[in-house]
Protein backbone atom coordinates (compact mmCIF):
# COMPACT_ATOMS: atom_id res chain seq x y z
CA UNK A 1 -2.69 53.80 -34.42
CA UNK A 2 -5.34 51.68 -36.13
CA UNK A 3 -3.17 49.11 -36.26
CA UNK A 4 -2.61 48.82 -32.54
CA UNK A 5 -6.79 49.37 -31.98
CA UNK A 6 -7.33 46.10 -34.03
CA UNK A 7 -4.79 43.93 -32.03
CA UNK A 8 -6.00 45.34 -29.01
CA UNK A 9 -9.59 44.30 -30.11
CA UNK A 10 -8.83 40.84 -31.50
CA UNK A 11 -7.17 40.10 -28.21
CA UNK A 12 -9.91 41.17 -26.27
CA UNK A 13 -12.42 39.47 -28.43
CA UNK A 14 -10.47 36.25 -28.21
CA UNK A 15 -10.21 36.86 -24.28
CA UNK A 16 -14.11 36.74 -24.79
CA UNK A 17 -14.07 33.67 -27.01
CA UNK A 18 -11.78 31.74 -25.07
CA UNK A 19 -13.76 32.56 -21.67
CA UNK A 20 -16.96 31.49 -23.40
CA UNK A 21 -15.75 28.45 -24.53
CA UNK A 22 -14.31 27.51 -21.26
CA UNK A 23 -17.38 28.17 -19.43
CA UNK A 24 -20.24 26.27 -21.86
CA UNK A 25 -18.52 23.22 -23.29
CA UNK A 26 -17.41 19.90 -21.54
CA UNK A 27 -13.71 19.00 -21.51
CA UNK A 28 -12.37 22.94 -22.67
CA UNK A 29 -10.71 24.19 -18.93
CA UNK A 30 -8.46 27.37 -18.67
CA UNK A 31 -7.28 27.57 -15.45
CA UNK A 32 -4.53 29.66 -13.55
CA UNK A 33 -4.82 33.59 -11.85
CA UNK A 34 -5.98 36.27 -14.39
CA UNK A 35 -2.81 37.06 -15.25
CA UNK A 36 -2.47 33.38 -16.32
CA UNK A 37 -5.96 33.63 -18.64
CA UNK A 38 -4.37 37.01 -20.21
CA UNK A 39 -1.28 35.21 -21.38
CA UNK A 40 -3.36 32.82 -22.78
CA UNK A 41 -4.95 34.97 -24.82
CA UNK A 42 -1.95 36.95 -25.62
CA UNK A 43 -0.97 33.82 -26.88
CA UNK A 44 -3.96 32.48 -28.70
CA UNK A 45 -3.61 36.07 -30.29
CA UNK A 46 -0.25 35.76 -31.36
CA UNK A 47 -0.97 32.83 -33.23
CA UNK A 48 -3.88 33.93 -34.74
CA UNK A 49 -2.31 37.17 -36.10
CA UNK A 50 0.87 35.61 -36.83
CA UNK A 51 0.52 31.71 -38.09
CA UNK A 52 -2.93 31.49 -39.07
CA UNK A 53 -2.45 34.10 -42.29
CA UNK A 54 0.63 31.63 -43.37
CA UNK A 55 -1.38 28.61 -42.65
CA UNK A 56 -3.84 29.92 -45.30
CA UNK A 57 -1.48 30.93 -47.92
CA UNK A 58 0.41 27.69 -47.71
CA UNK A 59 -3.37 25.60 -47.55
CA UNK A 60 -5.52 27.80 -50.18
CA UNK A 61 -5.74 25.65 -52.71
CA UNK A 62 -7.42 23.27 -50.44
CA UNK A 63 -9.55 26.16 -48.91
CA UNK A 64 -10.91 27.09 -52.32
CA UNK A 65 -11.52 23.24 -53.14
CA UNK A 66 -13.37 22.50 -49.89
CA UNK A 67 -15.49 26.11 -50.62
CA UNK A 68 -13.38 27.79 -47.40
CA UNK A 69 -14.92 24.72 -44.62
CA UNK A 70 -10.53 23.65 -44.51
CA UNK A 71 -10.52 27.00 -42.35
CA UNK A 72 -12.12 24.97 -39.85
CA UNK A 73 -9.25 22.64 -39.53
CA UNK A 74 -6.69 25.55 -39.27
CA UNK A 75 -8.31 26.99 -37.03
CA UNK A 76 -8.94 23.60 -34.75
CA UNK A 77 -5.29 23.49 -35.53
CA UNK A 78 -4.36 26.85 -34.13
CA UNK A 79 -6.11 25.62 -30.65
CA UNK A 80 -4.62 22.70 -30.31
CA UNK A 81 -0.97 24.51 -30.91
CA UNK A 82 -2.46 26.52 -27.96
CA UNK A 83 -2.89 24.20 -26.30
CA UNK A 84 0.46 22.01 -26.52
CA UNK A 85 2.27 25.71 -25.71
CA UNK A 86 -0.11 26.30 -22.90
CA UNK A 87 0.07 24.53 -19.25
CA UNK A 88 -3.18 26.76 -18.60
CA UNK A 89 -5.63 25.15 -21.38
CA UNK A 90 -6.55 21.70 -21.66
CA UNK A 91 -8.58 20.24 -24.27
CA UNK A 92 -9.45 16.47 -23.39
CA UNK A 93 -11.12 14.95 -26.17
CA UNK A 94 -11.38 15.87 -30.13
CA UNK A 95 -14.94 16.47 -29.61
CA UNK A 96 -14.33 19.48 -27.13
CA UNK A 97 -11.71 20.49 -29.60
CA UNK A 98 -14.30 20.93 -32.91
CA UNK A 99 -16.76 22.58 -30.79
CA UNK A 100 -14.42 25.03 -29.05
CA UNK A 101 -13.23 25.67 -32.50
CA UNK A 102 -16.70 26.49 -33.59
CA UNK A 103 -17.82 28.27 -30.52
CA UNK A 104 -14.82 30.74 -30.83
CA UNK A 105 -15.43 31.35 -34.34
CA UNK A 106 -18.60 32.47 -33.72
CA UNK A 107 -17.63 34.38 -30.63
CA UNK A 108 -15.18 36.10 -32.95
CA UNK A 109 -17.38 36.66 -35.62
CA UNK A 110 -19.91 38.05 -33.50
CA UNK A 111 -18.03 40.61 -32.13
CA UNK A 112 -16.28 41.72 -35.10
CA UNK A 113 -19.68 42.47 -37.08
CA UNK A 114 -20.90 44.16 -34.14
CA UNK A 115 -17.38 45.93 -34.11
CA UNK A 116 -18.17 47.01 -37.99
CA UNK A 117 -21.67 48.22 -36.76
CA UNK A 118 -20.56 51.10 -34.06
């Protein structure tokens, strides 16, 4: 049971995440019906819980030599895989890209601490 409550919760937290960064930076659009935004995230979920743990195996050496900051990349990575398997998300220049990255990290982070707190 715990381990549906934590998929359940990333994908609502990256539901949250991915609205966020839609609405506040420049050149990030989801667009579609609800339905459409909830695949997304489904999705964007999917490949967080299922590529980005291999992704970081296969990359740790350069993790631990760039003191964890390669996560960054993997995780800009992981969004722009979203967005080539997604007609709903556009991402229109590498700037938007980077700062969606960091915007969702954050989002994420965010709401997992406050997650650990209650």
């Amino acid at each position: 049971m715990r381990f549906f409550s934590r998929i359940i919760f990333a994908f609502l937290s990256n539901l949250v995440a991915l609205f966020v960064a839609a609405n506040f930076i420049a050149g990030f659009q989801i667009s579609g019906t609800f339905a459409n935004i909830l695949a997304v995230a489904g999705i964007f979920t999917a490949l967080n819980l299922l590529l980005r743990p291999l992704l970081k195996l296969i990359l740790s050496p350069i993790i631990i030599l760039t003191l964890g900051l390669f996560t960054i990349v993997i995780n800009a990575s992981i969004l722009y895989l979203l967005d080539i398997l997604s007609q709903n998300v556009t991402i229109i220049e590498i700037k938007s890209l980077i700062y969606g990255t960091l915007l969702i990290t954050a989002v994420n982070l965010v709401l997992h601490l406050f997650r650990k707190i209650l």
